[in-house]
N, C-alpha and C. Protein backbone atom coordinates (compact mmCIF):
# COMPACT_ATOMS: atom_id res chain seq x y z
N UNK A 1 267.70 28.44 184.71
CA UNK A 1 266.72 28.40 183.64
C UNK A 1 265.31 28.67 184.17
N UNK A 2 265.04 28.52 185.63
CA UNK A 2 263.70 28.87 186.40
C UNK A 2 263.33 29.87 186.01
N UNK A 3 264.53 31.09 186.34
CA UNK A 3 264.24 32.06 186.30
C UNK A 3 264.01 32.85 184.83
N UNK A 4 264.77 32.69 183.98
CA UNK A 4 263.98 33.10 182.70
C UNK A 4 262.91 32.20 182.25
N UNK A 5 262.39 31.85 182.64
CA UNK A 5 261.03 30.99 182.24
C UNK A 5 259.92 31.55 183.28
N UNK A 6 260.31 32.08 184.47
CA UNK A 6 259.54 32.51 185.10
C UNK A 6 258.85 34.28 184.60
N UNK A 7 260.30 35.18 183.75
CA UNK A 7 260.52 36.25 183.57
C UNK A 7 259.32 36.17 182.38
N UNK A 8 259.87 35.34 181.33
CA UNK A 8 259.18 34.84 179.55
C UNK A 8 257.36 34.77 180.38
N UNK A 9 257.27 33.90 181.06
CA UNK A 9 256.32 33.49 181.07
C UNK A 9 255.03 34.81 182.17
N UNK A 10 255.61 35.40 182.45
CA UNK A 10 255.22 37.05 182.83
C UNK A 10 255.15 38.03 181.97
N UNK A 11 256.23 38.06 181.38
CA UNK A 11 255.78 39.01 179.89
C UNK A 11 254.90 38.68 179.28
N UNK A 12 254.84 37.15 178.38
CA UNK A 12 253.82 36.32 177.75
C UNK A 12 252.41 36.60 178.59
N UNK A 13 252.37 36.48 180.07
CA UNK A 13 250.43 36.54 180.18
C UNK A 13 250.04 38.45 180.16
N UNK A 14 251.34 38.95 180.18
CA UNK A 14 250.82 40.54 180.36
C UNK A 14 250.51 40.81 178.74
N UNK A 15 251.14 40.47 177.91
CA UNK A 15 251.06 40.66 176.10
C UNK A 15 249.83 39.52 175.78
N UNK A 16 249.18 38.68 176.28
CA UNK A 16 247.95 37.65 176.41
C UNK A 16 246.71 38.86 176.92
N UNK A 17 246.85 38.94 177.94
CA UNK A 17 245.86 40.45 178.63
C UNK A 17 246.20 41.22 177.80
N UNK A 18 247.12 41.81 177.35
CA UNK A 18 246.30 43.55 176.52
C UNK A 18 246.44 42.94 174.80
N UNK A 19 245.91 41.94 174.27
CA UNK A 19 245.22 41.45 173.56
C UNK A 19 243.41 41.33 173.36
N UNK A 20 243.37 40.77 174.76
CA UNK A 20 242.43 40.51 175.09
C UNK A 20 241.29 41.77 175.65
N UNK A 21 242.51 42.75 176.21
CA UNK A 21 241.86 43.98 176.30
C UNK A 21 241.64 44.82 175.16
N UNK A 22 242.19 44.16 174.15
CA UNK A 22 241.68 45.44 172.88
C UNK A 22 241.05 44.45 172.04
N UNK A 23 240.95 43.07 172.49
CA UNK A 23 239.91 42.36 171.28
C UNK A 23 238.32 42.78 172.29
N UNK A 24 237.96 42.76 173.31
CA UNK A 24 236.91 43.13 174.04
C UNK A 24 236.34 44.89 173.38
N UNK A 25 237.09 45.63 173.92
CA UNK A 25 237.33 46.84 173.11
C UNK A 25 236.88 47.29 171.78
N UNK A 26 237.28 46.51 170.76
CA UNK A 26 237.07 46.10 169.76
C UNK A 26 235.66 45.85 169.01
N UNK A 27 235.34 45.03 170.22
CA UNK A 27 233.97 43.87 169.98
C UNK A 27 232.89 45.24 170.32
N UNK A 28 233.18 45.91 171.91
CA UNK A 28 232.88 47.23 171.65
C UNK A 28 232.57 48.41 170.86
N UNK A 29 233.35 48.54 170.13
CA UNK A 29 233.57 49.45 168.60
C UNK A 29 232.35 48.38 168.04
N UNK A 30 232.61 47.76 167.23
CA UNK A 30 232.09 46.89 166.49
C UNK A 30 230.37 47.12 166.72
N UNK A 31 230.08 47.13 167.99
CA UNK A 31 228.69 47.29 168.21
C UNK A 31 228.07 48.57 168.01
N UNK A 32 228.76 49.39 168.40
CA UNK A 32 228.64 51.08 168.09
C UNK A 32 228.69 51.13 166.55
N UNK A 33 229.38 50.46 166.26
CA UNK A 33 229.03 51.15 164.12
C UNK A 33 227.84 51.00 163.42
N UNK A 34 226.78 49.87 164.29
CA UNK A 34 225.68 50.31 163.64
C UNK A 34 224.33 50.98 163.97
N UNK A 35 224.92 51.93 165.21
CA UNK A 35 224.18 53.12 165.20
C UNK A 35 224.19 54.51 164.13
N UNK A 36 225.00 55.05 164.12
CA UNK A 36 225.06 55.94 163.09
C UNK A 36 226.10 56.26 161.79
N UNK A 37 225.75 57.08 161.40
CA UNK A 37 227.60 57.57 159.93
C UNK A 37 228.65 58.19 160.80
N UNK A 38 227.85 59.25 161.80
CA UNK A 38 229.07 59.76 162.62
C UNK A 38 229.86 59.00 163.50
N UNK A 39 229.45 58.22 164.51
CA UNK A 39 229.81 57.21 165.03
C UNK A 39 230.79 56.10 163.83
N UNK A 40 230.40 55.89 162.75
CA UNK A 40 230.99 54.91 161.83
C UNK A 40 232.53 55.81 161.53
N UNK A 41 232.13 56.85 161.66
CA UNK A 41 233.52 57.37 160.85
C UNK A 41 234.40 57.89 162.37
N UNK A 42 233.67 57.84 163.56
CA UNK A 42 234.76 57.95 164.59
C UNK A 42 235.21 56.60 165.13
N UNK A 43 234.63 55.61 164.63
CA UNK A 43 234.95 54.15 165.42
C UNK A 43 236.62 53.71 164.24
N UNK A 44 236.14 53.76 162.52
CA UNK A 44 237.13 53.53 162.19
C UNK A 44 238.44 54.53 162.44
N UNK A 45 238.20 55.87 162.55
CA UNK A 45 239.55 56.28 163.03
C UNK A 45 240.19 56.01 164.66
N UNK A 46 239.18 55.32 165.14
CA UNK A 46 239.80 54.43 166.82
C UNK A 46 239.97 53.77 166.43
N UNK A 47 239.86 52.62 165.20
CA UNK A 47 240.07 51.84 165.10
C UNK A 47 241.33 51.72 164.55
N UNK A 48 241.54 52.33 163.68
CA UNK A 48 243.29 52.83 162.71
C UNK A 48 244.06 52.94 163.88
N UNK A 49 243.65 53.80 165.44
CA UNK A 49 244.50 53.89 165.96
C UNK A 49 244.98 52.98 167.56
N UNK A 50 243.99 51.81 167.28
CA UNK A 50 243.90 50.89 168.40
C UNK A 50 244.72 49.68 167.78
N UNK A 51 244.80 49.19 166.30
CA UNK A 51 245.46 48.85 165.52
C UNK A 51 246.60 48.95 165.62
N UNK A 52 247.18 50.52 165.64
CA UNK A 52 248.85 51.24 165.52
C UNK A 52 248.90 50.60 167.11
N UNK A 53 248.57 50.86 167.66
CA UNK A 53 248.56 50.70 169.27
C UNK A 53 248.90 49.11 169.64
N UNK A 54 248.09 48.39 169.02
CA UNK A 54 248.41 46.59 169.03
C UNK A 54 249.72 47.07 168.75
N UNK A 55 250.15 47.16 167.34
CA UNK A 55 251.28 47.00 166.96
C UNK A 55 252.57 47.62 167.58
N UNK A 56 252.44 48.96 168.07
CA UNK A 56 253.90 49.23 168.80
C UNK A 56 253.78 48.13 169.85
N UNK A 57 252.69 48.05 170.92
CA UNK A 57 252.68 47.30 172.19
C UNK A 57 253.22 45.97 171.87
N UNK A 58 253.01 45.39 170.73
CA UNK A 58 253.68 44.09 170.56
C UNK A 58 255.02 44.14 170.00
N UNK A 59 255.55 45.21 169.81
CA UNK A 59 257.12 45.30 169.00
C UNK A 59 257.62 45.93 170.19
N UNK A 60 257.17 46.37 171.53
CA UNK A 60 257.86 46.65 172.84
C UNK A 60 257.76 45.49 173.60
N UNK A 61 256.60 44.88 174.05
CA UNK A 61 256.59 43.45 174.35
C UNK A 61 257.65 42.58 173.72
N UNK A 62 257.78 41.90 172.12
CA UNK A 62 258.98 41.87 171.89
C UNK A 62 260.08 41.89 172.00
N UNK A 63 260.41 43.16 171.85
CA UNK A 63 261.98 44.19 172.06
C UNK A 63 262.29 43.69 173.59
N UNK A 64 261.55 43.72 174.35
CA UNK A 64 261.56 43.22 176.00
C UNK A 64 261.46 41.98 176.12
N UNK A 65 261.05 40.62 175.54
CA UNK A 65 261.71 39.49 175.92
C UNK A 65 262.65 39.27 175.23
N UNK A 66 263.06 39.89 173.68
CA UNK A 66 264.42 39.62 172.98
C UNK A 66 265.70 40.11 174.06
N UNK A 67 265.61 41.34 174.99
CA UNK A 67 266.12 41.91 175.94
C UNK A 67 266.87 40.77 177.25
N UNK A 68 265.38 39.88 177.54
CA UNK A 68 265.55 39.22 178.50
C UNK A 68 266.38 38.00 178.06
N UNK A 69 266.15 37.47 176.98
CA UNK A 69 266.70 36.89 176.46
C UNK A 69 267.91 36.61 176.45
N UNK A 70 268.55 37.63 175.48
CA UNK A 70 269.78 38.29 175.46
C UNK A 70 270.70 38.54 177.14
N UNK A 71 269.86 38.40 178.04
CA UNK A 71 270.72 38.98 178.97
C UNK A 71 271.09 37.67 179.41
N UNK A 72 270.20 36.60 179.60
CA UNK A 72 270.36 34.90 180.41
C UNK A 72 271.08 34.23 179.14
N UNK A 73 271.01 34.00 177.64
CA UNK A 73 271.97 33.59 176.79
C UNK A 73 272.26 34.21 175.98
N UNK A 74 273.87 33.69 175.92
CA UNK A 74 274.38 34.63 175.18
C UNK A 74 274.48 34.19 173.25
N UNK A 75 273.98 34.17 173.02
CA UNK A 75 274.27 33.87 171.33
C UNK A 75 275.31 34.65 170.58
């Protein structure tokens, strides 16, 4: 049981970090929109696509401890 707790708990701080790397990121964007319209209309389409980006990265993160999971018990 060490060892999948050791595995979980490695996935968990790498999906913790690239959270944290796109809420920083983010906070980034955020400051840039109130310089200009052009800038406004290129931050929200990074933004639509930093969004899509959270979301696959967390449904592969996911898919990869359901994986690990699956391999140490069997349900």
């Amino acid at each position: 049981m060490e060892k999948i707790s050791n595995v979980l708990d490695k996935k968990i701080k790498c999906f913790i970090w690239s959270l944290v790397a796109s809420g920083i990121f983010m906070i980034f964007l955020a400051i840039l929109i109130v310089w200009t319209d052009l800038i406004l209309r290129l931050i929200i389409g990074l933004l639509a696509l930093v969004v899509a980006y959270i979301f696959l990265f967390g449904a592969y993160k996911l898919w990869t401890i359901k994986k690990i999971i699956d391999k140490y018990i069997k349900f």
